[in-house]
Protein backbone atom coordinates (compact mmCIF):
# COMPACT_ATOMS: atom_id res chain seq x y z
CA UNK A 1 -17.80 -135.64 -57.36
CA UNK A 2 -17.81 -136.57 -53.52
CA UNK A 3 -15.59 -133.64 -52.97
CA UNK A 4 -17.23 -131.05 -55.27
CA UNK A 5 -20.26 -132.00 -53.43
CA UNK A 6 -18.79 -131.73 -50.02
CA UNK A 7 -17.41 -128.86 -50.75
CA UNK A 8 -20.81 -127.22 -51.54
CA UNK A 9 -21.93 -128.37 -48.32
CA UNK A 10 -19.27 -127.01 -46.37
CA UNK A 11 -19.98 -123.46 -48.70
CA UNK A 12 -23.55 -123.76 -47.85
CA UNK A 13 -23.01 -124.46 -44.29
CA UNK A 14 -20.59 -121.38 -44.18
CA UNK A 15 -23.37 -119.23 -45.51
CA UNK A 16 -26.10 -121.03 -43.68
CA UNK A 17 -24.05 -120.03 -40.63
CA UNK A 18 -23.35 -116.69 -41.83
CA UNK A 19 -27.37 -115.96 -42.62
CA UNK A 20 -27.95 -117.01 -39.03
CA UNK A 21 -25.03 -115.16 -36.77
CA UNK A 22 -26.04 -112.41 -38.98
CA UNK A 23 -29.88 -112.72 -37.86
CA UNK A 24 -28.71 -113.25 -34.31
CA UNK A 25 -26.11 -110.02 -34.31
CA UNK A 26 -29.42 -107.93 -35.86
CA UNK A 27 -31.14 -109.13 -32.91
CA UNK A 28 -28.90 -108.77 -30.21
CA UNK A 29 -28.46 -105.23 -31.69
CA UNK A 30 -32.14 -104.48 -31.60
CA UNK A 31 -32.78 -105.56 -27.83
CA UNK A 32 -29.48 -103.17 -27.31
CA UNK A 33 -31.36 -100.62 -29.58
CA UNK A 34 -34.99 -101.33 -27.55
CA UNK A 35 -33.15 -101.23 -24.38
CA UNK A 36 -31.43 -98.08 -24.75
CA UNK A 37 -34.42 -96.62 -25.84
CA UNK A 38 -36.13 -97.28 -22.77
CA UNK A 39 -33.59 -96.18 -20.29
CA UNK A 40 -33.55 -92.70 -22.40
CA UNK A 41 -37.11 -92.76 -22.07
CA UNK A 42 -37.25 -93.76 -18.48
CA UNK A 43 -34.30 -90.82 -18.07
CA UNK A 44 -36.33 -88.25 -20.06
CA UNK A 45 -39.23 -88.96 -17.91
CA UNK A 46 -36.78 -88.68 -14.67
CA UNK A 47 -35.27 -85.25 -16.00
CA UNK A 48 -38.59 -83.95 -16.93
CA UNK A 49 -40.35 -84.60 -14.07
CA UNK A 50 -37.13 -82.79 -12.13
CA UNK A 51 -37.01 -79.67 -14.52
CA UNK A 52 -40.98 -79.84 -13.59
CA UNK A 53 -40.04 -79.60 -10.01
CA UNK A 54 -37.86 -76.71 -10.52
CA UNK A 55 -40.12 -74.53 -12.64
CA UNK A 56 -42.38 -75.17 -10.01
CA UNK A 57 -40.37 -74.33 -6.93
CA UNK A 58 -39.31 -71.21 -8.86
CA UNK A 59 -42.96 -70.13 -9.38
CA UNK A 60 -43.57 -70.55 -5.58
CA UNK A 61 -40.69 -68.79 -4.96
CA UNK A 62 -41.18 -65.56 -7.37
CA UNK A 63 -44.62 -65.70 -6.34
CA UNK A 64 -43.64 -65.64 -2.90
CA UNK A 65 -41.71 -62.51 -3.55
CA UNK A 66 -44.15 -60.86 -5.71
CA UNK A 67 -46.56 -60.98 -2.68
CA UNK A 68 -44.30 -59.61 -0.19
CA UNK A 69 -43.67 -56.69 -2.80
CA UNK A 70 -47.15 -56.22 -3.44
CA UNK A 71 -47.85 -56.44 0.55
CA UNK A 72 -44.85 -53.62 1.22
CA UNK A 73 -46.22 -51.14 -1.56
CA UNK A 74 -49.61 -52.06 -0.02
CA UNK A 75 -48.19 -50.84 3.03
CA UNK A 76 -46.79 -47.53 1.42
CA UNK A 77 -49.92 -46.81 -0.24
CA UNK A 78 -51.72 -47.46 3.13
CA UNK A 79 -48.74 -44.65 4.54
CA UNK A 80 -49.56 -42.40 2.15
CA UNK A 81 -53.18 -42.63 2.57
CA UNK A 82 -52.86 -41.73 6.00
CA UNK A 83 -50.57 -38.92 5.46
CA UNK A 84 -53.19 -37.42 2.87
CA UNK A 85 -55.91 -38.14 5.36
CA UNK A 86 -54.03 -36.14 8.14
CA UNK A 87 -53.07 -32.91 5.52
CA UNK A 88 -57.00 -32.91 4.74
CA UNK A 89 -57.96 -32.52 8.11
CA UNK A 90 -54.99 -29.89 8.88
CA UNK A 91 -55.73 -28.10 5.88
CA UNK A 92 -59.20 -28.17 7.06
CA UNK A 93 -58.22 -26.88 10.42
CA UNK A 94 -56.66 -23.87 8.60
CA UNK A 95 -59.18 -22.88 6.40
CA UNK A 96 -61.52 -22.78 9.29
CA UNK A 97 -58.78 -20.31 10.92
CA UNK A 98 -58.88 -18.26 8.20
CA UNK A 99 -62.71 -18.31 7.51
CA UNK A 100 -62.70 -16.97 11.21
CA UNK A 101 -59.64 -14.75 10.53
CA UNK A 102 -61.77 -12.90 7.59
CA UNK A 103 -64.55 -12.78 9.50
CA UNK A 104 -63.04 -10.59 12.14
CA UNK A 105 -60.54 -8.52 9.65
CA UNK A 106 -63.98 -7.67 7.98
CA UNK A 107 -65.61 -6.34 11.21
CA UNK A 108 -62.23 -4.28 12.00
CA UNK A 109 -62.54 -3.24 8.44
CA UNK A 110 -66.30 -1.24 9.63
CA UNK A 111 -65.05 -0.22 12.87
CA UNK A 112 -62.26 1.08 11.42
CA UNK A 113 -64.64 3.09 8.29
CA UNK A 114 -66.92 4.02 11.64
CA UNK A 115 -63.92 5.43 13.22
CA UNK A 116 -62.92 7.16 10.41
CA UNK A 117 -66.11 9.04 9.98
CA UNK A 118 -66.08 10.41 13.55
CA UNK A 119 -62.53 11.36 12.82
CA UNK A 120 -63.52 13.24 9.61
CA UNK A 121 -66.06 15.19 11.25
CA UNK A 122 -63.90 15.86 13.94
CA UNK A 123 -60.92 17.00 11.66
CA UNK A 124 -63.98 19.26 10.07
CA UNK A 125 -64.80 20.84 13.14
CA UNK A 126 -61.17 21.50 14.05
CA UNK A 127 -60.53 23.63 10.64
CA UNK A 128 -63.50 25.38 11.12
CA UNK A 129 -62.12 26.37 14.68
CA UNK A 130 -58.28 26.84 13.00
CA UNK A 131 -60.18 28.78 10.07
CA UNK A 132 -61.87 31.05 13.17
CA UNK A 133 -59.18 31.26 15.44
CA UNK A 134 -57.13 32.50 12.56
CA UNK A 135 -59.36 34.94 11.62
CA UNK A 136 -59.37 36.37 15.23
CA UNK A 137 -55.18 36.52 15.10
CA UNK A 138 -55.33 38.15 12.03
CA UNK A 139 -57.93 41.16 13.42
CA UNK A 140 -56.12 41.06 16.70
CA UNK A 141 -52.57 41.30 15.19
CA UNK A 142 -52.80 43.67 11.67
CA UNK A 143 -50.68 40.59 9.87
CA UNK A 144 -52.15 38.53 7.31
CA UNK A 145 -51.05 34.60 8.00
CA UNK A 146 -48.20 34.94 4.64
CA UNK A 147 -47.27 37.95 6.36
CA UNK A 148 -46.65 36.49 9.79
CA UNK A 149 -45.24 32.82 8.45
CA UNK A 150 -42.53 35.14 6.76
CA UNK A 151 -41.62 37.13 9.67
CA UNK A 152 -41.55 33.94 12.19
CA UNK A 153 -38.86 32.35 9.40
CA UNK A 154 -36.90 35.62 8.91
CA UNK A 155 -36.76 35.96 12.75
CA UNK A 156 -35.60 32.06 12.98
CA UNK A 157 -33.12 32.66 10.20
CA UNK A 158 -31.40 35.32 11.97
CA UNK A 159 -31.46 32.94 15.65
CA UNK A 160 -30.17 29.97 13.33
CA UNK A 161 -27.60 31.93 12.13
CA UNK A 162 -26.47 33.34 14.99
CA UNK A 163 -26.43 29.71 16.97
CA UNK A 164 -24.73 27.81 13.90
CA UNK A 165 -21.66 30.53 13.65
CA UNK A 166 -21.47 30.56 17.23
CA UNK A 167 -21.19 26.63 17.28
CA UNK A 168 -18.63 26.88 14.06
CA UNK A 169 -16.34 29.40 16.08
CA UNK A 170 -16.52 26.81 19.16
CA UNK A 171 -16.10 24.13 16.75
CA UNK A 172 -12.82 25.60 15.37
CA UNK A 173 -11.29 27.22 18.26
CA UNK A 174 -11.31 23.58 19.87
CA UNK A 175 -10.13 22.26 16.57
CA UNK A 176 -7.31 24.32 16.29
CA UNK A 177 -5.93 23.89 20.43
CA UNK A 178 -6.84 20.26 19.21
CA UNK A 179 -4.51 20.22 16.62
CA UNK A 180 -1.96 22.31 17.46
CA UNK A 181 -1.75 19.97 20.77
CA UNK A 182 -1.72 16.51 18.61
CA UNK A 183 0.80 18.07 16.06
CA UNK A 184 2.92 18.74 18.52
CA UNK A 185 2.39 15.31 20.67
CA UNK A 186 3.10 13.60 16.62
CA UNK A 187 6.43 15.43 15.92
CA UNK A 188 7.52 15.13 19.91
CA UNK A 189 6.73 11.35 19.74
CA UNK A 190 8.82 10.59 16.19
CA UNK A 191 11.85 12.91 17.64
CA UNK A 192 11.52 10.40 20.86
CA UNK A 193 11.14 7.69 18.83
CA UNK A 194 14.23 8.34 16.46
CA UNK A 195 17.49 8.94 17.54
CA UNK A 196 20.68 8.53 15.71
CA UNK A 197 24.04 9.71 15.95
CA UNK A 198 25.66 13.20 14.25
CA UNK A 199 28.94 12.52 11.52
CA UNK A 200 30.75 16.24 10.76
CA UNK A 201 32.22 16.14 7.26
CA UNK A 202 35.37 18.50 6.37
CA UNK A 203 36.46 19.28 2.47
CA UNK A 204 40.10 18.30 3.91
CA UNK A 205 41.13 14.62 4.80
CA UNK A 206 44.19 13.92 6.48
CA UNK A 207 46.75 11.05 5.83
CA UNK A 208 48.79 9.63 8.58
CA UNK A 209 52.40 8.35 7.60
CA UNK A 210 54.99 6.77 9.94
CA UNK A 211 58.05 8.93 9.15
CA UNK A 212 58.63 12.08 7.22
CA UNK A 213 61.11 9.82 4.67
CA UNK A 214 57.27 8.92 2.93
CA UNK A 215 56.80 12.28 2.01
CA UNK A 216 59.71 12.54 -0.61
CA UNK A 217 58.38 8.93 -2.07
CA UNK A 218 55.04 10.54 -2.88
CA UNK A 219 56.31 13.76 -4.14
CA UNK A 220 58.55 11.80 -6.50
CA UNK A 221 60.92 13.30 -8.12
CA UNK A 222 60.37 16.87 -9.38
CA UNK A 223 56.64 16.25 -7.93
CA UNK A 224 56.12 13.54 -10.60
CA UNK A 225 54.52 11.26 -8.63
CA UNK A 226 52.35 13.80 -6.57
CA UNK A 227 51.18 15.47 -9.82
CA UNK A 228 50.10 12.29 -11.77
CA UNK A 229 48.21 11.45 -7.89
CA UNK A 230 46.53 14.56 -8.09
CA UNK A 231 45.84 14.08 -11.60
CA UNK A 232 44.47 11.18 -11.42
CA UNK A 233 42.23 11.53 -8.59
CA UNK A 234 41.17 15.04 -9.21
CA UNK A 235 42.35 16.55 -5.80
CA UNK A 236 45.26 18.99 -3.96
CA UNK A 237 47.53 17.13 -2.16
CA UNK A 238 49.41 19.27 0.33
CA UNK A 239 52.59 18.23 1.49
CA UNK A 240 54.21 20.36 3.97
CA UNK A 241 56.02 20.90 7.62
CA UNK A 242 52.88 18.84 9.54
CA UNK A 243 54.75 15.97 11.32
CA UNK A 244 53.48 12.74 9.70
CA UNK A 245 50.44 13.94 8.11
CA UNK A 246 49.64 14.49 4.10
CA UNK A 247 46.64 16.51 3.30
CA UNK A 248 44.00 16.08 0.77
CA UNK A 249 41.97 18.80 -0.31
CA UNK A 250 38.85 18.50 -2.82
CA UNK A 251 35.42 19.65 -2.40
CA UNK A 252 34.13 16.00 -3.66
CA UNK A 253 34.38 13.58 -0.65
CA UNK A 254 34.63 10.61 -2.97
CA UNK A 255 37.75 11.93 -4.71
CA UNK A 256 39.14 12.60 -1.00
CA UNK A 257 38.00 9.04 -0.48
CA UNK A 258 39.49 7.36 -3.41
CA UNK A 259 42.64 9.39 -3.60
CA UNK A 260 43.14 8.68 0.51
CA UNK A 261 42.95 4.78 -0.40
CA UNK A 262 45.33 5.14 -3.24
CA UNK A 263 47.68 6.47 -0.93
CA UNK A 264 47.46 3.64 1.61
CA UNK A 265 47.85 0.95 -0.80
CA UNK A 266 51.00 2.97 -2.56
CA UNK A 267 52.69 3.43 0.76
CA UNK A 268 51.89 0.28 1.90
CA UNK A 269 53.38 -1.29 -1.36
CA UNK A 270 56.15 0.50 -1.43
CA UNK A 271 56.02 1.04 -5.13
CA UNK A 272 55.61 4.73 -5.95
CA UNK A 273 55.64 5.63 -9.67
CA UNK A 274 53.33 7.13 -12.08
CA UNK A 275 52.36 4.10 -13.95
CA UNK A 276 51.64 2.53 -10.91
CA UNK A 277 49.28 5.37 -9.48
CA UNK A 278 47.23 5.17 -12.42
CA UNK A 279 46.90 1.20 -12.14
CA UNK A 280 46.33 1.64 -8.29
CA UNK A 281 43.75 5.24 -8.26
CA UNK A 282 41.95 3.09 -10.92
CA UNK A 283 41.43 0.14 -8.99
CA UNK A 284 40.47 1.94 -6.07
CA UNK A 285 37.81 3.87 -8.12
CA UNK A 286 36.09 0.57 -8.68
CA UNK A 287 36.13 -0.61 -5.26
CA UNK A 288 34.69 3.08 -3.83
CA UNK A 289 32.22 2.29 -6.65
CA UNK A 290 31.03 -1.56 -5.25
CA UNK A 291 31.06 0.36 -1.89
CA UNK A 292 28.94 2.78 -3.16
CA UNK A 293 26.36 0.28 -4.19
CA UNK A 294 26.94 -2.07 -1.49
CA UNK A 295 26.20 1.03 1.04
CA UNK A 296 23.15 1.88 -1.30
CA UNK A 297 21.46 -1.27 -1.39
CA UNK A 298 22.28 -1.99 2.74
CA UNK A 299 20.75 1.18 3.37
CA UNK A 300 17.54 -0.03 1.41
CA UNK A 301 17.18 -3.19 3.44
CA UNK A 302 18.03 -2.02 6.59
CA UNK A 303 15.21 0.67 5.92
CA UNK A 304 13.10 -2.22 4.24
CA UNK A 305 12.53 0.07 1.18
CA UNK A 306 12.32 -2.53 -1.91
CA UNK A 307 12.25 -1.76 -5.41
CA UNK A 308 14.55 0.96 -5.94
CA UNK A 309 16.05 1.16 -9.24
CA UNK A 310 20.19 0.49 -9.44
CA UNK A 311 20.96 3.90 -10.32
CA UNK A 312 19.04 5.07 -7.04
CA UNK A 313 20.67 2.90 -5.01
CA UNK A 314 23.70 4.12 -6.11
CA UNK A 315 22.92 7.63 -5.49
CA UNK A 316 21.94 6.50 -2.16
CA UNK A 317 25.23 5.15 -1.54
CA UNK A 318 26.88 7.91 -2.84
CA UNK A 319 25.19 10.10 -0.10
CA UNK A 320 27.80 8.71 2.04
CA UNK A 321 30.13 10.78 0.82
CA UNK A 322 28.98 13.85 1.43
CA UNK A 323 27.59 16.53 3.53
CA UNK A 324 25.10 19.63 4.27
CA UNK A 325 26.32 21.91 6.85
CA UNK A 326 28.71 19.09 8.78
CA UNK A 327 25.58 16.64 8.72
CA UNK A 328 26.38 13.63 6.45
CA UNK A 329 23.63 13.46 4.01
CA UNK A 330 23.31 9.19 4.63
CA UNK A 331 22.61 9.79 8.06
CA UNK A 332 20.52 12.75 7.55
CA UNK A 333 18.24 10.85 4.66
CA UNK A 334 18.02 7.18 7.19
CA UNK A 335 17.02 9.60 10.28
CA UNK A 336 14.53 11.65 8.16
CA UNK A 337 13.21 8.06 6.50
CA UNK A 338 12.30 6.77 10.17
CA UNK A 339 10.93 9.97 11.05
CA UNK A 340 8.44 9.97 8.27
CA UNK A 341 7.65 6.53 8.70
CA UNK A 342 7.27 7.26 12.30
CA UNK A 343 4.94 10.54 11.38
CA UNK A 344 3.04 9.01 9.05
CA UNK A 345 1.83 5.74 10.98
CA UNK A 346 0.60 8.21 13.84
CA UNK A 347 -1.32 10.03 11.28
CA UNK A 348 -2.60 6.62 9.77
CA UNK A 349 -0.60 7.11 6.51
CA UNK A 350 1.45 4.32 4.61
CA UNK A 351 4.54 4.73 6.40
CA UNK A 352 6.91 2.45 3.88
CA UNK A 353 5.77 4.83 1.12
CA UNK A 354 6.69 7.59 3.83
CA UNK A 355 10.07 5.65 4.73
CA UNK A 356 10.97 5.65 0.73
CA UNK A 357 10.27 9.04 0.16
CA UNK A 358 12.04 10.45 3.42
CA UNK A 359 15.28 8.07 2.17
CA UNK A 360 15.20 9.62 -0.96
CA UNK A 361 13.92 13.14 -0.31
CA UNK A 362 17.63 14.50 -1.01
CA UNK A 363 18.72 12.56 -4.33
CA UNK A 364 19.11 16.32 -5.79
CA UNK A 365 22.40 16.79 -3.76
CA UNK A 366 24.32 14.59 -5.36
CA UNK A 367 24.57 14.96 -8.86
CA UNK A 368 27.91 14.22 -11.07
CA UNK A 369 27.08 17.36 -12.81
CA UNK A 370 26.64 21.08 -11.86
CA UNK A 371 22.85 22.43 -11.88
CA UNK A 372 21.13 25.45 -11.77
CA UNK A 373 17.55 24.51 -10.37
CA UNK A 374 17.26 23.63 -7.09
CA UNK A 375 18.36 19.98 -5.85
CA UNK A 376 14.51 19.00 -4.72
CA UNK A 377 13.14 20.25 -8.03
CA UNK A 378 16.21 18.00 -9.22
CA UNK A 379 15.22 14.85 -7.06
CA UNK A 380 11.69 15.18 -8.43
CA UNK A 381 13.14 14.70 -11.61
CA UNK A 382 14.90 12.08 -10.91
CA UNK A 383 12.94 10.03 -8.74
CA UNK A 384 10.51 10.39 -11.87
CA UNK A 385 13.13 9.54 -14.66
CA UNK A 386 14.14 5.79 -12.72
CA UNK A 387 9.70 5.35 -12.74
CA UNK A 388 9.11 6.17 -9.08
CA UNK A 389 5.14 6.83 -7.80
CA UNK A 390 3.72 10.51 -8.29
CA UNK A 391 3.19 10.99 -4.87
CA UNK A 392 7.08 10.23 -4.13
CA UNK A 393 8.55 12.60 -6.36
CA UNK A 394 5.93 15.54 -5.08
CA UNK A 395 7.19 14.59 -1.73
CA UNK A 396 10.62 14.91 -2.95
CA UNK A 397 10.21 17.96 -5.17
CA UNK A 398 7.49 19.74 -2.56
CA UNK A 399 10.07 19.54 0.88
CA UNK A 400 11.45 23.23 0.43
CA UNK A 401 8.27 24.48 -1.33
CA UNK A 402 9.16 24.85 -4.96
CA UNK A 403 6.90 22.35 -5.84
CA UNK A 404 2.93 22.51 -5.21
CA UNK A 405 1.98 19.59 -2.45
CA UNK A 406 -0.60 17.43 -3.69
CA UNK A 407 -0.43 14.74 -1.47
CA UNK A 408 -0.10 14.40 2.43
CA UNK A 409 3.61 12.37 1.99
CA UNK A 410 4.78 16.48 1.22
CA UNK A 411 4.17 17.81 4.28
CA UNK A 412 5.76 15.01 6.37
CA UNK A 413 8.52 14.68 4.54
CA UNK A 414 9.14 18.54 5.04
CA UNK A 415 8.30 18.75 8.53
CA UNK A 416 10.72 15.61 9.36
CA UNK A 417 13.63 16.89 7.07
CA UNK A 418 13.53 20.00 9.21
CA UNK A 419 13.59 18.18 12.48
CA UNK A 420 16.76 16.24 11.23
CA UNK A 421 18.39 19.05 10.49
CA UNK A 422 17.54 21.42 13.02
CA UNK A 423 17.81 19.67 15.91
CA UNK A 424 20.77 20.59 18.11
CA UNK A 425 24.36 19.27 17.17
CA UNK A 426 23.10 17.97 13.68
CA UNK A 427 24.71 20.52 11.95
CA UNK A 428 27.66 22.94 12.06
CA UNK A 429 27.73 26.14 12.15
CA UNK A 430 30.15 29.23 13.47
CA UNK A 431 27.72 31.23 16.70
CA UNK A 432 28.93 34.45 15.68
CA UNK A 433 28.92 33.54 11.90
CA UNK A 434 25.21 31.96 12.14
CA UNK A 435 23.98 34.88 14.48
CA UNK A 436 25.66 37.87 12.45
CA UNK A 437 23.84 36.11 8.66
CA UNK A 438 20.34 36.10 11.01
CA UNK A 439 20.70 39.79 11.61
CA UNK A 440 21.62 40.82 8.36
CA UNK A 441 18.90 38.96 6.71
CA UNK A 442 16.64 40.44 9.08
CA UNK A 443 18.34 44.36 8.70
CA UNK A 444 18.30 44.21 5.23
CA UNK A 445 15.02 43.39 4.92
CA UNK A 446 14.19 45.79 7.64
CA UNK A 447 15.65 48.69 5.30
CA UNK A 448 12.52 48.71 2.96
CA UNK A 449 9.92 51.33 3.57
CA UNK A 450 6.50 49.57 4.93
CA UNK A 451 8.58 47.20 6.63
CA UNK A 452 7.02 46.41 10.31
CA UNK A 453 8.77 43.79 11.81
CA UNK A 454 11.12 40.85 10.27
CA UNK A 455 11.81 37.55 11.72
CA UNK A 456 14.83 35.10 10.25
CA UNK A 457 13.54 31.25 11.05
CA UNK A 458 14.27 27.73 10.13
CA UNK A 459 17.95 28.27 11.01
CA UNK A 460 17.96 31.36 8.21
CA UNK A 461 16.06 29.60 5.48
CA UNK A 462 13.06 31.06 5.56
CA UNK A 463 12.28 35.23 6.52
CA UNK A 464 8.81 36.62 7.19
CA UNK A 465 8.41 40.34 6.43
CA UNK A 466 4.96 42.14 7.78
CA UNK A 467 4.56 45.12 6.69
CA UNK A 468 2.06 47.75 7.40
CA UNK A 469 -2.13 47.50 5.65
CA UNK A 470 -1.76 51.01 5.04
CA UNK A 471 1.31 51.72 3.75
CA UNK A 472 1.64 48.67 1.10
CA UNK A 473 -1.05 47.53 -0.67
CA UNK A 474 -1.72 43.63 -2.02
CA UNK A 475 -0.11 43.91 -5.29
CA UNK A 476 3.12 45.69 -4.14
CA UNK A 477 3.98 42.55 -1.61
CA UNK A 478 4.94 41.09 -4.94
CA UNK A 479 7.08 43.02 -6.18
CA UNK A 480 8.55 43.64 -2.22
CA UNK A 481 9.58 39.62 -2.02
CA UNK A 482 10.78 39.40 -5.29
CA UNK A 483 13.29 42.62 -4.75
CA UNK A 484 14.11 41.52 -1.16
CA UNK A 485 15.13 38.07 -2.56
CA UNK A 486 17.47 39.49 -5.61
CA UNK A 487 18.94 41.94 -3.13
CA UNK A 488 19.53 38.72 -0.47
CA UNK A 489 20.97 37.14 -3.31
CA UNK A 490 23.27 40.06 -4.81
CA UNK A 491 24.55 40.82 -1.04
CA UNK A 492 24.86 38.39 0.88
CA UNK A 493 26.48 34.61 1.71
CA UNK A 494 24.26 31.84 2.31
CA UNK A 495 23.62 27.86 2.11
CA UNK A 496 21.21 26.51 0.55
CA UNK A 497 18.31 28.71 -0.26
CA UNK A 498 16.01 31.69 1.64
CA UNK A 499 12.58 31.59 1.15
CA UNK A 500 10.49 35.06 1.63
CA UNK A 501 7.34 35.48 2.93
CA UNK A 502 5.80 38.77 3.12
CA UNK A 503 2.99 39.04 5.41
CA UNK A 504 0.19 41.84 4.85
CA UNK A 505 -2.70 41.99 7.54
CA UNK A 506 -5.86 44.09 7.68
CA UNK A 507 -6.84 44.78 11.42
CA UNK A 508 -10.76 46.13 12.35
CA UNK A 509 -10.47 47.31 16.20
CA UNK A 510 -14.20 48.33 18.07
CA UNK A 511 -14.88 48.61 21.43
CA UNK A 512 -18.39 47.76 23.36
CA UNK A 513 -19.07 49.83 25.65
């Protein structure tokens, strides 16, 4: 029993004990409690009364600024104020101007309506005095005022006319020394200006050989070898006594060309047989060819004419090989393109478009075929086919008048196409030959009744018949060049062509006395 009982005194002691830590942890906890409560109090206060601070400094500061801004656009207003103030009292200062400005215009307005009263009655009083004096002419001379307005123009019609065609004869009498003089100063300067040298062409070329043993090589045996040669190139090849010389005969310089190379490289070889002709001749054909164009297109840049098509260029090239009385054409078409160019800047012209059509004003005499229309009309047709300008081909197809000249590229070309080729030494010619084809030409046109005088110029390609006003009349001059040129043609042995110009002139003769 004594243990029961002191073991529920030791239990109620435990829970006793218990009851009481448990009332002393709930207090402890509560003064924790109460005292955290206060220092987040005293803290909220603290951080209040700072935010307070804050939103207070930031009102004194925005209201700060808010003053200055309302003290700057007080400022600007004030500006602006003052601006308007000092427009009013300019704008004032005008319309007081202008008040006084009307005020005067309006008394010039009635001086001027005063003035033009006394002027009316003035301009009154003078017709009346016209109207009288007129009157008094009329009685005094017979004439009626129509009557004597017509005669004063008719008489000053008659003076005008008589001034104005004297001034138009002065005009061209000066215009023509004027222009004879600068034509001639033009064509003296390009001639000054161009110079080049003279090449004579033959239709024979010679081949130089070492010894005379060569010449029964090339003639092969029975003339094998110098008949497939001559075959193959399309020339004569004359073998004969000459000491060391073979000559080659064709009319076509590029055969002469082509056939003299063959023989080079086939002597030079050493190898002299027909098979070996053919492979050699037709070699040397395409290297005369590349030379062709090569020549063609150096020509075109030295000349600085761009643009050409190939098949120009080639003709170009091919001009090298030949000729027109001695004068090789290349030479004569680069001296006639620098004369043009030359003519045509002093005359104020393009002178490339000059240059191009002086290089290519002779394309026409060198076809590969045989033609019957003349070589410019050719040319023209050419120059057109390979897309060249108009006013190139006119000048091409216009430079020995069988073509109409439209543009001023005709003339020059013409004009420096005959100074190439007349000049002295360009071309060949026998004297006696060149003198005795003159004469005839001039004899035979001479030998028609009507016929005055004859003149052969242009080195024979052109002769001017004048015949007489009374003995030919305008139609039959027709007829007379047209029979002239058939007989020329029928008769005689020229280059190139003739033109004939018959000249018929009316002359009125009086004498003042």
């Amino acid at each position: 029993m004594d243990i029961i009982l002191a073991i529920s005194i030791a239990v109620a002691c435990l829970i006793l004990g218990g009851v009481i830590g448990f009332l002393l942890f709930r207090y402890v906890i509560k003064q924790k409690y109460n005292q955290i409560i206060s220092e987040a109090e005293i803290e909220a206060e603290a951080l209040k009364e700072k935010k307070q601070l804050e939103l207070k400094e930031k009102f004194l500061n925005r209201k700060s600024e808010l003053d200055k801004e309302a003290n700057q656009r007080n400022q600007k207003m004030q500006a602006y104020e003052n601006k308007l103030k000092q427009r009013e009292l300019s704008l004032n200062q005008r319309h007081e101007e202008l008040q006084k400005k009307n005020g005067e215009i309006d008394s010039l307005k009635e001086n001027l309506a005063k003035q033009q009263e006394r002027l009316d009655v003035r301009q009154t009083e003078v017709d009346a005095l016209i109207a009288e004096q007129r009157v008094k002419l009329e009685s005094i001379s017979g004439l009626s005022t129509e009557e004597a307005r017509e005669s004063l123009i008719e008489s000053l019609k008659d003076e005008a006319k008589t001034q104005a065609q004297q001034y138009i004869n002065e005009i061209m009498d000066e215009a023509k020394m004027t222009a004879n003089k600068e034509a001639k100063k033009i064509v003296i300067q390009s001639i000054q200006r161009v110079a080049s040298e003279t090449a004579v062409e033959n239709s024979v070329s010679v081949f130089h050989i070492d010894s005379d043993e060569v010449k029964g090589r090339v003639i092969g045996r029975e003339g094998r070898n110098i008949r497939a040669l001559e075959a193959a190139t399309g020339t004569e090849i004359v073998v004969d006594d000459t000491p060391e010389a073979i000559v080659i005969s064709a009319f076509d310089p590029v055969r002469r060309e082509i056939c003299r190379l063959a023989l080079h490289q086939l002597v030079a070889d050493g190898r002299i047989h027909p098979a070996r002709i053919e492979e050699v001749v037709a070699k040397v054909k395409k290297q005369v060819e590349d030379e062709i164009v090569e020549t063609g297109k150096r020509t075109a840049i030295d000349l600085g004419v761009h643009g050409l098509h190939p098949e120009l260029i080639r003709i170009v090239g091919k001009m090298k090989y030949r000729s027109s009385y001695g004068q090789n054409l290349l030479q004569h078409a680069r001296e006639t393109a620098n004369l043009c160019a030359v003519m045509a800047a002093e005359l104020g012209l393009n002178p490339k478009k000059a240059r191009r059509a002086g290089l290519l004003h002779d394309i026409g005499k060198v076809p590969d075929e045989q033609l019957e229309i003349p070589h410019a009309l050719y040319g023209a047709q050419i120059a057109e086919k390979y897309k060249e300008k108009p006013d190139i081909c006119n000048a091409i197809g216009a430079h020995h008048d069988e073509m109409e000249m439209t543009t001023l590229l005709a003339p020059i070309v013409q004009v420096c196409d005959a100074i190439s080729g007349a000049r002295p030494g360009a071309r060949r010619e026998i004297v006696e030959a060149y003198i005795k084809r003159l004469n005839d030409l001039e004899n035979l046109a001479a030998s028609y009744p009507g016929v005055t005088k004859t003149y052969a110029i242009q080195a024979g390609r052109e002769l001017r018949v004048i015949v007489g006003a009374d003995k030919i009349s305008d139609k039959e001059i027709d007829a007379l060049s047209a029979d002239i040129a058939k007989k020329i043609q029928d008769e005689m042995t020229y280059p190139g062509q003739v033109k004939i110009t018959v000249i018929r002139e009316t002359r009125a003769v009086a004498f003042a006395k």
